[in-house]
Protein backbone atom coordinates (compact mmCIF):
# COMPACT_ATOMS: atom_id res chain seq x y z
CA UNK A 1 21.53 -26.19 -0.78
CA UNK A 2 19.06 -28.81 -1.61
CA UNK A 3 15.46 -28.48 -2.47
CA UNK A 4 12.07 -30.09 -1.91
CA UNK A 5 9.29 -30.42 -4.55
CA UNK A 6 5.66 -31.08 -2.69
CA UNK A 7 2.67 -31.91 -5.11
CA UNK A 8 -0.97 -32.34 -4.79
CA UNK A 9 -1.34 -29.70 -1.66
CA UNK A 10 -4.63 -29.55 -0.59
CA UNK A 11 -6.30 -26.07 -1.57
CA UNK A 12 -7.05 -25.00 2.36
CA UNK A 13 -3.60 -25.86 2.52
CA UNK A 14 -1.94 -23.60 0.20
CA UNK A 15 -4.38 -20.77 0.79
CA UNK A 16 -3.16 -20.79 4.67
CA UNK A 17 0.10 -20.60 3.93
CA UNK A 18 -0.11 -18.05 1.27
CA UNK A 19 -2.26 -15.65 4.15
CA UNK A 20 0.21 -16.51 6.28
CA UNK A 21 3.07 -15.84 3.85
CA UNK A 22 1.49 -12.63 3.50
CA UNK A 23 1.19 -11.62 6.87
CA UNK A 24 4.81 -12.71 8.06
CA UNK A 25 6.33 -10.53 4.70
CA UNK A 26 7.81 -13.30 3.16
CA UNK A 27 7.60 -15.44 0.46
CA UNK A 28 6.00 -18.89 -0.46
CA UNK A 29 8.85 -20.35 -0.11
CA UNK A 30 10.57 -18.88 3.11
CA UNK A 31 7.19 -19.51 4.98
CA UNK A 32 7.10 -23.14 3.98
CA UNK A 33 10.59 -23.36 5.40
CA UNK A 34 10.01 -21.73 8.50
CA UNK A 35 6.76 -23.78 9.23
CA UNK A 36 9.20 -26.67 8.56
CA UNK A 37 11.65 -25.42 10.68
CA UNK A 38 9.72 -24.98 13.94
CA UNK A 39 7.68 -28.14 13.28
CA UNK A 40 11.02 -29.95 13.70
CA UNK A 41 11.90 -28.24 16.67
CA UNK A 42 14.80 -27.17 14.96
CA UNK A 43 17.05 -23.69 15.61
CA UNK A 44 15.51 -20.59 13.85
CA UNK A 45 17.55 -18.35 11.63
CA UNK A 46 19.14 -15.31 12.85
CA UNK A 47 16.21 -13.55 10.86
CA UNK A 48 14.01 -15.25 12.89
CA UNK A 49 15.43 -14.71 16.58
CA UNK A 50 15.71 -11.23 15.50
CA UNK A 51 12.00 -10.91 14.60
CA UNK A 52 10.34 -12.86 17.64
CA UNK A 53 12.61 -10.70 20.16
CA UNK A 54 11.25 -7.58 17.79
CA UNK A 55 8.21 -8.92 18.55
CA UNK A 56 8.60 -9.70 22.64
CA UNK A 57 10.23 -5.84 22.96
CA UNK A 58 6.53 -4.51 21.14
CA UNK A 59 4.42 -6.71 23.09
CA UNK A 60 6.32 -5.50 26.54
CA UNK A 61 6.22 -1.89 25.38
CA UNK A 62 2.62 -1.45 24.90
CA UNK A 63 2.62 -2.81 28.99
CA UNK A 64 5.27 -0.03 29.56
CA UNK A 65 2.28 2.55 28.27
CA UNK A 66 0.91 3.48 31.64
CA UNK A 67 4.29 3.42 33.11
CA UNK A 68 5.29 6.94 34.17
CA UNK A 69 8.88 8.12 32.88
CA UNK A 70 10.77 10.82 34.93
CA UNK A 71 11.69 14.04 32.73
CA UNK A 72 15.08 13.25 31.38
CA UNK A 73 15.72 17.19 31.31
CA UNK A 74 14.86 17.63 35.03
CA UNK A 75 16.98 14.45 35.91
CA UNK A 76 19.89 15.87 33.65
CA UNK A 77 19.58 19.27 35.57
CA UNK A 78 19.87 17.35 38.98
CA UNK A 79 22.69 15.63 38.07
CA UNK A 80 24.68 18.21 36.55
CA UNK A 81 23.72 20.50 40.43
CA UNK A 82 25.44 17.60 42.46
């Protein structure tokens, strides 16, 4: 695999993508990449489709909240009587 050297990053710069970094859970490095690789428009990682679907099922959950699920012993019960 090849790699890229960048010099003379602005400070805001750097200190954005470290926070970001951070936040995310990965490295320097990896977020560099990955800010790379979706400012290119190019396919994500399997990491990556992974985590944003993560994301997608805990964003849909917290709508599912007020949602009202039967009693799964009371709708094993009613099966079993038929």
């Amino acid at each position: 695999m090849s790699s890229l050297q960048i010099r003379d990053v602005p400070e805001h710069i750097l200190k954005s993508l470290k926070e970001q970094a951070k936040r995310e859970h990965r490295s320097l490095t990896q977020q560099a990449l990955y800010i790379l690789i979706k400012g290119l428009n190019l396919p994500l990682g399997t990491n990556e489709k992974r985590k944003q679907k993560l994301n997608l099922l805990k964003s849909s959950s917290s709508k599912l909240k007020d949602y009202k699920l039967s009693d799964p012993v009371r709708l094993i019960r009613e099966d079993r009587a038929r």
